[in-house]
N, C-alpha and C. Protein backbone atom coordinates (compact mmCIF):
# COMPACT_ATOMS: atom_id res chain seq x y z
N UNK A 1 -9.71 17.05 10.00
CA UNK A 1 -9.75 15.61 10.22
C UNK A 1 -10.42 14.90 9.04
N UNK A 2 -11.29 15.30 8.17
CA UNK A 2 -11.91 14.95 7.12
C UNK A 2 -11.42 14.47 5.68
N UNK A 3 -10.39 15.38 6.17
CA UNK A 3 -8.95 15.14 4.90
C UNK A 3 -8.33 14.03 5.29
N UNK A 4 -7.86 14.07 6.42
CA UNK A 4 -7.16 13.27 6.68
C UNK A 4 -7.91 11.21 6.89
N UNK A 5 -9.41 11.13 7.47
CA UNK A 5 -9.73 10.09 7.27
C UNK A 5 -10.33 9.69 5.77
N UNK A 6 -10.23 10.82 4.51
CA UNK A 6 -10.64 10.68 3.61
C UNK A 6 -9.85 10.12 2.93
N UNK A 7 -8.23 10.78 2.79
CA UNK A 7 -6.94 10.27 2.62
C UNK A 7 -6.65 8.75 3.01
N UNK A 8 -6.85 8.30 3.88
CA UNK A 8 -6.74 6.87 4.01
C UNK A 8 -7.42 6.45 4.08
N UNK A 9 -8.40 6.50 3.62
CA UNK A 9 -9.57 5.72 2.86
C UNK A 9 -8.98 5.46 1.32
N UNK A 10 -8.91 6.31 0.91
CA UNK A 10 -8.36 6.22 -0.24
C UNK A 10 -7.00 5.62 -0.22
N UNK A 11 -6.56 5.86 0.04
CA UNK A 11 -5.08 5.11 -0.07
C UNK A 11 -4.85 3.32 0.26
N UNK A 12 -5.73 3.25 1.21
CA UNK A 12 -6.12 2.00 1.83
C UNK A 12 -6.97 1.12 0.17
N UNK A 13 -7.32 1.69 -0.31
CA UNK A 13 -8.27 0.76 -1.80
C UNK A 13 -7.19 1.37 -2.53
N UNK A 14 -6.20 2.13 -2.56
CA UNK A 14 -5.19 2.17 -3.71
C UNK A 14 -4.50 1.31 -3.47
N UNK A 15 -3.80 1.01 -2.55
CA UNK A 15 -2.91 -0.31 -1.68
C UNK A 15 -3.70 -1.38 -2.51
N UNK A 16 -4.64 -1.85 -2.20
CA UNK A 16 -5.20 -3.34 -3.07
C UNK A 16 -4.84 -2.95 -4.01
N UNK A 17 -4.88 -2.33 -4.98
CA UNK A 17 -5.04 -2.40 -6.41
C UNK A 17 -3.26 -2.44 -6.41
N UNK A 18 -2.20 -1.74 -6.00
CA UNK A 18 -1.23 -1.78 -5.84
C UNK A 18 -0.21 -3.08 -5.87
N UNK A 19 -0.98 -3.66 -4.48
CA UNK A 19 -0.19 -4.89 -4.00
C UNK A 19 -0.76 -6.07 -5.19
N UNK A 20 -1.82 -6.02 -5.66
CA UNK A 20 -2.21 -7.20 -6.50
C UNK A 20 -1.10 -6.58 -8.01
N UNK A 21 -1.40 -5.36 -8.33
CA UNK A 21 -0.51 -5.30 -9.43
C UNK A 21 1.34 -6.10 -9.34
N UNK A 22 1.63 -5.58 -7.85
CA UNK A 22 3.04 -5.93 -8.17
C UNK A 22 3.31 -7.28 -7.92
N UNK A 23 2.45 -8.06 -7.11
CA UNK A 23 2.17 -9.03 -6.41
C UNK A 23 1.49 -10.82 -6.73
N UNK A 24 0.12 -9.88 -7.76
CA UNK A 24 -0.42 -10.82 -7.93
C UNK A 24 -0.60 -12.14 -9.34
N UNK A 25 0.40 -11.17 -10.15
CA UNK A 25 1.07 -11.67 -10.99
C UNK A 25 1.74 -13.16 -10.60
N UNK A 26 2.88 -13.32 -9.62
CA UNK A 26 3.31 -13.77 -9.40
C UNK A 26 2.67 -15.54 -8.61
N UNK A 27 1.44 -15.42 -8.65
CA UNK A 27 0.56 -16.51 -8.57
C UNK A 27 -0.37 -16.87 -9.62
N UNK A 28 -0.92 -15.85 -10.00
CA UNK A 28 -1.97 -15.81 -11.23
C UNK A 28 -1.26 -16.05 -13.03
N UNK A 29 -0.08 -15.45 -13.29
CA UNK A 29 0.48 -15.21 -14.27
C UNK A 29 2.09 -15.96 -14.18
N UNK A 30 2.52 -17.29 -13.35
CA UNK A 30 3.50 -17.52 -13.45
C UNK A 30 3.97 -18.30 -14.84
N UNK A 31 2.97 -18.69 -15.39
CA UNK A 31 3.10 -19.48 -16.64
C UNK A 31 3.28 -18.55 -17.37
N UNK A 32 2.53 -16.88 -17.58
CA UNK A 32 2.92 -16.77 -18.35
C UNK A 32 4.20 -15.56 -18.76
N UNK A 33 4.61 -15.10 -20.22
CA UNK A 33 6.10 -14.04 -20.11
C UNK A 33 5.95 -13.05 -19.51
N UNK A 34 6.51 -12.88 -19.07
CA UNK A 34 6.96 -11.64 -17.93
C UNK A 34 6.63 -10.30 -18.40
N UNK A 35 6.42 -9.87 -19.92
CA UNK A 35 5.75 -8.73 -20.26
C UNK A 35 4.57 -9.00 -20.60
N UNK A 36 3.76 -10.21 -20.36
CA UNK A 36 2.36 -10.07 -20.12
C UNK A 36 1.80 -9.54 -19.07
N UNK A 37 2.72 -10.22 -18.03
CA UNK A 37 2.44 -9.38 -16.71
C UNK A 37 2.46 -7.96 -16.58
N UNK A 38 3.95 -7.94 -16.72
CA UNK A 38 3.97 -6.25 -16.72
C UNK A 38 2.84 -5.44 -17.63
N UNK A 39 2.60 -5.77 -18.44
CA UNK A 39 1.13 -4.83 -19.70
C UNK A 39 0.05 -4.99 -18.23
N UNK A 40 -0.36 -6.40 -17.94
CA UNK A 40 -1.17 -6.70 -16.89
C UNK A 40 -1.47 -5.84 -15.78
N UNK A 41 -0.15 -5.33 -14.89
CA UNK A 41 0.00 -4.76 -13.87
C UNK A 41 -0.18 -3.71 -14.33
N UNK A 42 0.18 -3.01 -15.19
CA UNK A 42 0.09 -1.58 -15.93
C UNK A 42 -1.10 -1.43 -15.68
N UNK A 43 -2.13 -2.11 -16.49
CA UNK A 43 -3.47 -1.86 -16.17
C UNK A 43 -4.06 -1.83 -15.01
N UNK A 44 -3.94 -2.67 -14.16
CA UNK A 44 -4.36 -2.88 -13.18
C UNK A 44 -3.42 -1.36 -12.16
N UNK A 45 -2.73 -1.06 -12.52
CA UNK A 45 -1.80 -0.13 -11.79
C UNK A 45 -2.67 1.19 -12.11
N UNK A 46 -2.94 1.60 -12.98
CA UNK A 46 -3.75 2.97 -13.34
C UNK A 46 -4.77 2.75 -12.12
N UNK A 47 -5.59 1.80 -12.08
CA UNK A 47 -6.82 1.88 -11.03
C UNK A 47 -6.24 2.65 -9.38
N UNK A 48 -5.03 2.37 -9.43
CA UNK A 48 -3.98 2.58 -8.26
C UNK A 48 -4.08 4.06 -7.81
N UNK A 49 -3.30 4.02 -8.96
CA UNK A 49 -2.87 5.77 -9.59
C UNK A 49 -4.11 6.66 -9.63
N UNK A 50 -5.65 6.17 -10.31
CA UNK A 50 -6.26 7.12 -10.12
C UNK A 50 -7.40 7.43 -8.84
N UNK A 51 -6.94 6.47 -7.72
CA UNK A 51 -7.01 6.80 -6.25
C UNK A 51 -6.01 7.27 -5.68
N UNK A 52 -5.01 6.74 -5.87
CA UNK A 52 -3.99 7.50 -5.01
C UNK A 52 -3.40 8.70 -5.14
N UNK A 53 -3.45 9.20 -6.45
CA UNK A 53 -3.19 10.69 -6.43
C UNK A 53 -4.25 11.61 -5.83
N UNK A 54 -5.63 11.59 -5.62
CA UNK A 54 -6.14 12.20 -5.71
C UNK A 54 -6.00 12.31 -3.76
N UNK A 55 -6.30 10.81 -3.74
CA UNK A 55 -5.81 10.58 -2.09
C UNK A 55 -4.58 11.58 -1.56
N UNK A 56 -3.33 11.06 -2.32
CA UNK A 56 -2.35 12.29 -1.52
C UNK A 56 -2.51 13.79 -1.79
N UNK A 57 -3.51 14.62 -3.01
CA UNK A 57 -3.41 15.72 -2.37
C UNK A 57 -4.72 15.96 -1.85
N UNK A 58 -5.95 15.40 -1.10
CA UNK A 58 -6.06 15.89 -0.34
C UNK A 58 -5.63 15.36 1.43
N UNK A 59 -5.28 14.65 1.21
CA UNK A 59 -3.79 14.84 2.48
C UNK A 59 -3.19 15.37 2.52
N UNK A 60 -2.89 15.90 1.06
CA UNK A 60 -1.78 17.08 1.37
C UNK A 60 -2.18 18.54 2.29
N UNK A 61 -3.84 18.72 2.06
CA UNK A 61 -4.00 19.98 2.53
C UNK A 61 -3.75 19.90 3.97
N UNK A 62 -3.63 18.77 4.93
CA UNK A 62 -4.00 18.93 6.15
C UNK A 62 -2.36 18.37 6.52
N UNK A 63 -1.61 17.34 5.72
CA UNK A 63 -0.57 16.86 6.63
C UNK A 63 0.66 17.24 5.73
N UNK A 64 2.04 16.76 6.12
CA UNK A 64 3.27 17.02 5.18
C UNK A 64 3.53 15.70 4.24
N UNK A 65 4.16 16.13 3.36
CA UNK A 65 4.68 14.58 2.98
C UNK A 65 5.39 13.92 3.65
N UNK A 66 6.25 14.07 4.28
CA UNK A 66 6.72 12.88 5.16
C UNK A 66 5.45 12.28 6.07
N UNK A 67 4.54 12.97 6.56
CA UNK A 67 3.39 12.14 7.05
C UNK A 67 2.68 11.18 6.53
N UNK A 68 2.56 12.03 5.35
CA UNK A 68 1.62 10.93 4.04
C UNK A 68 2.66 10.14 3.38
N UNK A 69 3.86 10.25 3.51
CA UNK A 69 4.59 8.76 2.90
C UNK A 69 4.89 7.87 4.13
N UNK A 70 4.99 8.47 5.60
CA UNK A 70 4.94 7.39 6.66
C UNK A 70 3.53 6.55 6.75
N UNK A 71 1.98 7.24 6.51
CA UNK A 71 0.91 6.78 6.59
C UNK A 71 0.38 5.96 6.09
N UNK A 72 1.46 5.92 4.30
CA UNK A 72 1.28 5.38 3.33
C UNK A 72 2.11 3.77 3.71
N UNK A 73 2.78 3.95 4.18
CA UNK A 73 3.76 3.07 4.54
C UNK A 73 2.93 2.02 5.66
N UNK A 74 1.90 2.77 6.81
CA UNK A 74 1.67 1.87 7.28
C UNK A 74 0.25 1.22 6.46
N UNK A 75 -0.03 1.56 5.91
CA UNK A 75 -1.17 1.29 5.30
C UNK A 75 -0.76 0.14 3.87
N UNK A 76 0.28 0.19 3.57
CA UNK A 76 0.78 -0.74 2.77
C UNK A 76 0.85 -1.72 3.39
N UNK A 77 1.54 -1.74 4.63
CA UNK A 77 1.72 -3.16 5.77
C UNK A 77 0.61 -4.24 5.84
N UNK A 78 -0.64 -3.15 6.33
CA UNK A 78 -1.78 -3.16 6.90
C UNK A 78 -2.32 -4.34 5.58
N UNK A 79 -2.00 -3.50 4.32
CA UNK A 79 -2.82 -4.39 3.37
C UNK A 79 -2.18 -5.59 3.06
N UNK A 80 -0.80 -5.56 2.52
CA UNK A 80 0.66 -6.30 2.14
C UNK A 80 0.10 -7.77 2.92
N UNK A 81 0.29 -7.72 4.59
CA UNK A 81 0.34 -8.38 5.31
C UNK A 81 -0.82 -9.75 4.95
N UNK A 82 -1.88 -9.21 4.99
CA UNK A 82 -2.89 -10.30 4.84
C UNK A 82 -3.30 -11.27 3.40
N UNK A 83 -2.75 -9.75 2.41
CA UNK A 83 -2.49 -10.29 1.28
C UNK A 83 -1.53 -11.73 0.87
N UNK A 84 -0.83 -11.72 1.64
CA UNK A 84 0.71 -12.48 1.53
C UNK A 84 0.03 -13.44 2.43
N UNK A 85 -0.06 -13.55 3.34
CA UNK A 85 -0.72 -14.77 4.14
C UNK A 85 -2.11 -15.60 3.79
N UNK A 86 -3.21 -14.80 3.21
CA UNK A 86 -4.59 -15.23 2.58
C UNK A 86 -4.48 -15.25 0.95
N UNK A 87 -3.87 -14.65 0.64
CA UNK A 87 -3.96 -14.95 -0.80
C UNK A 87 -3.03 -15.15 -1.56
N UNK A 88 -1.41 -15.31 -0.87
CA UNK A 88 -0.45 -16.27 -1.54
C UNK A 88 0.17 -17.09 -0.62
N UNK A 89 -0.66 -17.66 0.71
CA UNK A 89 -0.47 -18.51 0.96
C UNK A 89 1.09 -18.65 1.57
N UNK A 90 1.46 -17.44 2.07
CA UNK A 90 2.97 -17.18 2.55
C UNK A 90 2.27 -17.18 4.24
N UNK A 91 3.61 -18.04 4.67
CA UNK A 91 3.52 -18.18 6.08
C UNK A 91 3.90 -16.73 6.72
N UNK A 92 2.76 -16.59 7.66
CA UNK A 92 2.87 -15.40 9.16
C UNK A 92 4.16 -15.30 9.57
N UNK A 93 5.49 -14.12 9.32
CA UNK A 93 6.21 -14.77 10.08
C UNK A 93 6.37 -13.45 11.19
N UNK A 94 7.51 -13.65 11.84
CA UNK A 94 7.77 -12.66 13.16
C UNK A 94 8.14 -11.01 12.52
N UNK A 95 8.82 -11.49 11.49
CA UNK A 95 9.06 -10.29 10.49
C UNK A 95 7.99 -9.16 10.16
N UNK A 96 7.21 -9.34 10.24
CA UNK A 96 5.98 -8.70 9.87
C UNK A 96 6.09 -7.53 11.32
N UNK A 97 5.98 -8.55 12.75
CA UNK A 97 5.80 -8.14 13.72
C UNK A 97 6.94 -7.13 13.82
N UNK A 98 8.15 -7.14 13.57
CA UNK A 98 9.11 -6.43 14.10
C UNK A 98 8.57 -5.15 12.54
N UNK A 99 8.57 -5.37 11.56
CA UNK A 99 8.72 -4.16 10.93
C UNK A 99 7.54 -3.49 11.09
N UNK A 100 6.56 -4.09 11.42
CA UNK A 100 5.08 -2.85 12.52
C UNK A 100 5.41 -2.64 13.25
N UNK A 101 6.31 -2.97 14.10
CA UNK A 101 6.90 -1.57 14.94
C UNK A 101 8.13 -0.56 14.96
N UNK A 102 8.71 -1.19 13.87
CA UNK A 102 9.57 0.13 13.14
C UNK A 102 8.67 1.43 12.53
N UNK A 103 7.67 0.51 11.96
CA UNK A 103 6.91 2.06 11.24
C UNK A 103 6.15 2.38 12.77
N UNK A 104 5.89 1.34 13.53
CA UNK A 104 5.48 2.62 14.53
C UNK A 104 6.47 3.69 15.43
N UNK A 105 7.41 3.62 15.21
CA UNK A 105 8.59 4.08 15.66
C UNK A 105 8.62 5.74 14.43
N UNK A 106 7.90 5.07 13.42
CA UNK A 106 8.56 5.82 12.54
C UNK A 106 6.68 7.32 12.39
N UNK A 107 6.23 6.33 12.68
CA UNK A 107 4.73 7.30 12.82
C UNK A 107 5.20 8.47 14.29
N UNK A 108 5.22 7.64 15.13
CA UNK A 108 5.58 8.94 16.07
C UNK A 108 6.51 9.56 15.86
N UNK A 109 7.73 9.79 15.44
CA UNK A 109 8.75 10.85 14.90
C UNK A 109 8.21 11.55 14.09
N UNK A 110 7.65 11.66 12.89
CA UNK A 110 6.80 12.09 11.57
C UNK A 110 5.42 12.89 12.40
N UNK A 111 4.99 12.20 13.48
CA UNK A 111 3.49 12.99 13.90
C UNK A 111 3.21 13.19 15.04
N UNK A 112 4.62 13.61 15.87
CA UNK A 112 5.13 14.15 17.31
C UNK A 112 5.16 15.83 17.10
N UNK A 113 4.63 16.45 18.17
CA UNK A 113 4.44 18.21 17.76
C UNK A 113 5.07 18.65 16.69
């Protein structure tokens, strides 16, 4: 179990660094060219990368990858969601609601016996 709440811990602070890379450009950097951003996100993307790898293997010791890319998935939501509503100012919509419960649809298939 140690792996596994360690794993999304980690993955959960790789997600921020993630969602602002692909994301936060798009409020912060609209003025400026589009490969400033991208150099931008690059950087900001390594911080990503050097949590989240380390995150999926030790998830790996305890779960499969399809677990850890469904887990990953909800944990993107988890972050995505509030991001988009508190910090770009995108309206709540129902959408959100229906695709949290596809991935929960999709967690119990992936982590059913």
């Amino acid at each position: 179990m140690k792996h596994i709440i360690t794993a999304v811990c980690l993955l959960f602070f790789s997600n921020i660094f993630m969602t602002y890379a692909w994301y936060g450009h798009l409020k912060n950097l609209n003025n400026k060219a589009w490969y400033i951003a991208a150099v931008l996100s690059w950087c900001i993307a390594f911080g990503e990368y050097m949590i989240q790898v380390p995150a999926n293997r030790i998830g790996h010791e305890t779960l499969s990858i399809g677990q850890l890319k469904i887990m990953q998935e909800v944990i993107t939501l988890s972050v995505f969601v509030p991001f988009a509503v508190f910090y770009m100012r995108e309206n709540l919509s129902w959408n959100y609601l229906w695709a949290g419960f596809c991935l929960l649809g999709a967690v119990y298939f992936v982590f059913r016996g």
